[in-house]
C-alpha atoms as a PDB file:
ATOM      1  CA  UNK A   1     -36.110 -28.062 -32.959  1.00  0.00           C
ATOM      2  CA  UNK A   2     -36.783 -31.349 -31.431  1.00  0.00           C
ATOM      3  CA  UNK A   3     -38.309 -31.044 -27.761  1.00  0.00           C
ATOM      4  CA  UNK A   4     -35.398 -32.661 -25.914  1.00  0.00           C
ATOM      5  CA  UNK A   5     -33.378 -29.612 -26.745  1.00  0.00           C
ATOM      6  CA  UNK A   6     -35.851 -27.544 -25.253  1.00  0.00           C
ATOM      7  CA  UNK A   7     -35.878 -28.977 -22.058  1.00  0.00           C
ATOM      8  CA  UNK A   8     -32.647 -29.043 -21.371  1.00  0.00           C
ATOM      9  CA  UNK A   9     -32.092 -25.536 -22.165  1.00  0.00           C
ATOM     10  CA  UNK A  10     -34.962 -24.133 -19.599  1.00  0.00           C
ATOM     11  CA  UNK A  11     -33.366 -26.785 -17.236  1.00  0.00           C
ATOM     12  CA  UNK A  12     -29.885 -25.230 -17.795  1.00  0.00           C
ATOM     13  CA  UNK A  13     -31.341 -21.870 -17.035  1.00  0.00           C
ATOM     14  CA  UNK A  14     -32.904 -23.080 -14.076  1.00  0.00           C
ATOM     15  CA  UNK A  15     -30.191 -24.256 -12.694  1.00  0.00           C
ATOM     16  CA  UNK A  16     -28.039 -20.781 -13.527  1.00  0.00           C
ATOM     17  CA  UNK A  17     -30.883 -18.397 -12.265  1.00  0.00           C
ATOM     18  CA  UNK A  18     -30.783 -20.845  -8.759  1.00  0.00           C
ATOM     19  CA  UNK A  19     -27.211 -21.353  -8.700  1.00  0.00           C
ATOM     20  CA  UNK A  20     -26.766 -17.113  -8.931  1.00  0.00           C
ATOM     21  CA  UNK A  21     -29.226 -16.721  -5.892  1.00  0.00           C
ATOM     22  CA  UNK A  22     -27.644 -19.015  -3.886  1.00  0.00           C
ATOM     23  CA  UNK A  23     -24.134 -17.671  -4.566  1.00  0.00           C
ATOM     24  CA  UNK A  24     -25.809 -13.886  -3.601  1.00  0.00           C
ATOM     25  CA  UNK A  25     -27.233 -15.157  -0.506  1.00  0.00           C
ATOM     26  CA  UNK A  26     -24.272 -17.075   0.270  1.00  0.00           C
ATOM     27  CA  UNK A  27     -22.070 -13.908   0.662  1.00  0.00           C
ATOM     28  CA  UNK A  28     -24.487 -11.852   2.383  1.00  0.00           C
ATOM     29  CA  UNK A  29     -24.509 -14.570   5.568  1.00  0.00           C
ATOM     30  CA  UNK A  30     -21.050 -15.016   5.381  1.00  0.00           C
ATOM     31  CA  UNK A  31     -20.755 -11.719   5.964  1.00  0.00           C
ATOM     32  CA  UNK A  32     -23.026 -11.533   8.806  1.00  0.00           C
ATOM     33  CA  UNK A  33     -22.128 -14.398  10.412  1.00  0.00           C
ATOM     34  CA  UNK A  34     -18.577 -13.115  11.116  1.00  0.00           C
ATOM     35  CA  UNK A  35     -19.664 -10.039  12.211  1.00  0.00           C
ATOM     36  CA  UNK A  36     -21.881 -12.314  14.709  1.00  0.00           C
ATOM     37  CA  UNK A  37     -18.945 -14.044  15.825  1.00  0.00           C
ATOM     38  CA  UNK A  38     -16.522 -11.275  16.223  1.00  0.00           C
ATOM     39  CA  UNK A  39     -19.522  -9.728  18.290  1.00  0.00           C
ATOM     40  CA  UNK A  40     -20.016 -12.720  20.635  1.00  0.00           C
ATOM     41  CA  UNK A  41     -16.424 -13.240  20.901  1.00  0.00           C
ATOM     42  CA  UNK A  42     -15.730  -9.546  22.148  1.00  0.00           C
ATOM     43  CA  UNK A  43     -18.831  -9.795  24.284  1.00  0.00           C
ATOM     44  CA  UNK A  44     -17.561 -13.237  25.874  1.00  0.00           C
ATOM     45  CA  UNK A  45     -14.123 -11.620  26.691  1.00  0.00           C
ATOM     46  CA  UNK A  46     -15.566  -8.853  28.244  1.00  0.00           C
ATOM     47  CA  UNK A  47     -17.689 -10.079  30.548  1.00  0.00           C
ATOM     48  CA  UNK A  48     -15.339 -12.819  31.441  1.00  0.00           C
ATOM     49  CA  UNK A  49     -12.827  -9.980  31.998  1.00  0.00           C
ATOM     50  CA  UNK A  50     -15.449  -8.252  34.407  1.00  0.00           C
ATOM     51  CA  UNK A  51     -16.764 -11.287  36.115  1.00  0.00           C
ATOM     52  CA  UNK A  52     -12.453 -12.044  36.995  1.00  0.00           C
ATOM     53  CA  UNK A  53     -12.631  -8.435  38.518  1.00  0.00           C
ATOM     54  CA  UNK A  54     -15.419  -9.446  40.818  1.00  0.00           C
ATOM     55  CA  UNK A  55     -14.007 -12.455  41.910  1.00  0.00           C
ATOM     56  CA  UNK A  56     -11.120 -10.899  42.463  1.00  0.00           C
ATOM     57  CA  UNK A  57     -11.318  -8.380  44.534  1.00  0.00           C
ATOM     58  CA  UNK A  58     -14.835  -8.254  46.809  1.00  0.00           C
ATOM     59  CA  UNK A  59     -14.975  -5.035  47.307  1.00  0.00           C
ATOM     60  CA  UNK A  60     -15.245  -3.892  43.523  1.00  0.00           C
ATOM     61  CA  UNK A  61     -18.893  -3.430  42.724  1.00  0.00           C
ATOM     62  CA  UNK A  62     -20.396  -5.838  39.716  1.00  0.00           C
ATOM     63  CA  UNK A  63     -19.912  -4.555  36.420  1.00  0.00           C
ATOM     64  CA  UNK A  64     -22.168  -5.837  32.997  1.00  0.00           C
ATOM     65  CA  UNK A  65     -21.680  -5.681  29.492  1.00  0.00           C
ATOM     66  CA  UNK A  66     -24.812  -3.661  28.652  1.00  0.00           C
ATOM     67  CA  UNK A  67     -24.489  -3.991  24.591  1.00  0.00           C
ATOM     68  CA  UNK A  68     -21.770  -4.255  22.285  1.00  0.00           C
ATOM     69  CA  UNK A  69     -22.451  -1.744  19.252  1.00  0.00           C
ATOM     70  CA  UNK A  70     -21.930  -2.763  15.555  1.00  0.00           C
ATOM     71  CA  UNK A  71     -21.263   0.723  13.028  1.00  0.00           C
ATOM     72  CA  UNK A  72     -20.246   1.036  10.046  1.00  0.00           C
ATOM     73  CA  UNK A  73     -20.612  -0.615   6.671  1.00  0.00           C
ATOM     74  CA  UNK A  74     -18.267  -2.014   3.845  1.00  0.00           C
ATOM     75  CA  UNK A  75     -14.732  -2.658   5.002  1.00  0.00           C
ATOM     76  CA  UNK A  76     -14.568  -0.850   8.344  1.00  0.00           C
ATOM     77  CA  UNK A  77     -16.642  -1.402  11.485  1.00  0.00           C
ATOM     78  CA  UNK A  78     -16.637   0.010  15.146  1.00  0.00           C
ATOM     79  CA  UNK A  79     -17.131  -2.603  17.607  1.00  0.00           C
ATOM     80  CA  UNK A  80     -17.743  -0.634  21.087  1.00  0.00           C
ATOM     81  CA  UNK A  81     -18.989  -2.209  24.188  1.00  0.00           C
ATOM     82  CA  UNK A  82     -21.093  -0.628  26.552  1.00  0.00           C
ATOM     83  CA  UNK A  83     -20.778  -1.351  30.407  1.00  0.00           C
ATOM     84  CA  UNK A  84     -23.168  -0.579  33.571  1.00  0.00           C
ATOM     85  CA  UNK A  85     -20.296   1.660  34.982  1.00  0.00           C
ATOM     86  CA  UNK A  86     -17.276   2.835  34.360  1.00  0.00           C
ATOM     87  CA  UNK A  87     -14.251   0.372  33.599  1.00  0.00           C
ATOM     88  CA  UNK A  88     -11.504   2.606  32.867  1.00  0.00           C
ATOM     89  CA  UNK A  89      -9.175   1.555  35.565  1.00  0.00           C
ATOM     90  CA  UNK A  90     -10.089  -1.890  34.437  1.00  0.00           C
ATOM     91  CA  UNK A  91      -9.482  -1.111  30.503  1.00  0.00           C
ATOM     92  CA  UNK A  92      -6.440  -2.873  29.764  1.00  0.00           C
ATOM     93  CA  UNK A  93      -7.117  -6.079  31.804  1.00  0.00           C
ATOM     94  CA  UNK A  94     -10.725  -6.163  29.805  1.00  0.00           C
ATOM     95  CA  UNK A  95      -8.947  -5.892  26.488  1.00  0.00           C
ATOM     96  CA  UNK A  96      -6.457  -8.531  27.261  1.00  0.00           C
ATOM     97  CA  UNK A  97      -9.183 -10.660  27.763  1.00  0.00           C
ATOM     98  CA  UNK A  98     -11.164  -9.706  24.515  1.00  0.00           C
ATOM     99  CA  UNK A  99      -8.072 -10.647  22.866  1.00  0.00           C
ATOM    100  CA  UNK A 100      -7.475 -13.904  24.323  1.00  0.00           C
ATOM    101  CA  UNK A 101     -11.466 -13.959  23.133  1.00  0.00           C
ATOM    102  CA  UNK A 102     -10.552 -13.786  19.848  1.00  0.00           C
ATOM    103  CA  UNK A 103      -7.841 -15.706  19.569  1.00  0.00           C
ATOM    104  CA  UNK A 104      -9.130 -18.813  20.906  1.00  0.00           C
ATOM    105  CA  UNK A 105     -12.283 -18.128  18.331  1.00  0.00           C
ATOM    106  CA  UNK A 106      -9.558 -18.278  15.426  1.00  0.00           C
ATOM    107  CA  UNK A 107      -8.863 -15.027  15.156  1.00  0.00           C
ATOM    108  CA  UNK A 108      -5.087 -14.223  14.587  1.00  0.00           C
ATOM    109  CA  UNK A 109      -4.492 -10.800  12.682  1.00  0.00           C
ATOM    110  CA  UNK A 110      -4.802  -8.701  16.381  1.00  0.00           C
ATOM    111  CA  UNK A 111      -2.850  -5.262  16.901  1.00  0.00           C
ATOM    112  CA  UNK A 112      -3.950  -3.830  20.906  1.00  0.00           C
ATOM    113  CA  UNK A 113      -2.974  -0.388  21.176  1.00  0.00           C
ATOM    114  CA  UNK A 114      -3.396   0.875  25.161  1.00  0.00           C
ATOM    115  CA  UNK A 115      -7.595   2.188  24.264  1.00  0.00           C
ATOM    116  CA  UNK A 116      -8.162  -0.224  21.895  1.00  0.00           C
ATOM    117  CA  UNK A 117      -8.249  -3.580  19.641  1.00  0.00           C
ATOM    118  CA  UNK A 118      -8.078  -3.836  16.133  1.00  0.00           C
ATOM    119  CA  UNK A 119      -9.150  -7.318  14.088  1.00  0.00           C
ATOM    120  CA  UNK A 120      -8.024  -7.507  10.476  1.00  0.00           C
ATOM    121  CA  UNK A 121     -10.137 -10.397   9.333  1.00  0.00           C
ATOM    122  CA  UNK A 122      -9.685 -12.856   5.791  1.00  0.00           C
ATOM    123  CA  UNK A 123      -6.351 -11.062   4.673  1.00  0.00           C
ATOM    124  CA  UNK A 124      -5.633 -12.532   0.861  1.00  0.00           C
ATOM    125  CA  UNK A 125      -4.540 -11.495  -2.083  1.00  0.00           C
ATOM    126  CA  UNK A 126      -7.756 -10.322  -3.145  1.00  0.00           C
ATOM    127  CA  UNK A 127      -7.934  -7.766  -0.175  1.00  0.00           C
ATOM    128  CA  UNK A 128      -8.547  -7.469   3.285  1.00  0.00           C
ATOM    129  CA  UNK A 129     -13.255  -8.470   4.264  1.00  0.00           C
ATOM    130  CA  UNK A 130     -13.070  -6.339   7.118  1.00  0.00           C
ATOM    131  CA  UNK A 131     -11.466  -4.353  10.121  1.00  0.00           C
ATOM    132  CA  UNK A 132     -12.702  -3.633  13.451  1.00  0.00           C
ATOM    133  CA  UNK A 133     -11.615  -1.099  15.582  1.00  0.00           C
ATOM    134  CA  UNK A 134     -12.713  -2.249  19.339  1.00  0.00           C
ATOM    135  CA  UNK A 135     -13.088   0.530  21.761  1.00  0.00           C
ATOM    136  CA  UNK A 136     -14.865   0.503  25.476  1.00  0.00           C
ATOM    137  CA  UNK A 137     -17.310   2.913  26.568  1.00  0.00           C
END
């Protein structure tokens, strides 16, 4: 065996052990970094939503978005968001808002039932990455 050959072999190798690292990494922040955008994007519409309210009428008290809660693993994830009081007399003009959210952050496979949102994200052939059920607490 002539050392030429041998090089380029470890060198091949090298490149395949880097390359499959990379590729593993790769899906493990794609994943993440929807399910950071999806976050801010609910987050934005809701406290957009909220802020409206104010403006809107001066005698509402102010209302914050205290935390928006990430569950679940794998295909299906609970998205709720947490306010400093009640919003239920609010709820549908907050979700209306968290879907315009959405939707102007690219999102397009949206079903709003009267409680709630649901986002189907990256529907192919292959299968559906995830779905999040959006609920306010």
């Amino acid at each position: 065996m002539d050392q030429r050959g041998q090089i380029s072999i470890e060198y091949i190798l090298l490149v395949a052990i880097v390359l499959v690292i990379v590729v593993v990494f790769g899906l493990v922040i794609t994943d993440q970094s929807e399910q950071n955008n999806v976050a801010s994007a609910v987050q934005l519409g809701a406290t957009n939503a909220t802020a409206n309210l104010v403006f809107g009428n001066n005698s509402q008290s102010p209302v914050k978005v205290t935390n928006v809660a990430m569950t679940g693993t794998g295909q299906n994830i609970s998205v709720v968001v947490h306010f400093s009081r009640s919003v239920a007399d609010q709820q549908p003009t907050i979700l209306a808002s968290i879907i315009q959210s959405l939707k102007s952050s690219g999102y397009n496979n949206i079903v709003n039932t009267t409680s709630s949102v649901t986002l189907t994200t990256s529907t192919t052939s292959s299968g559906t990455r995830h779905i999040y059920y959006i609920t306010l607490s």
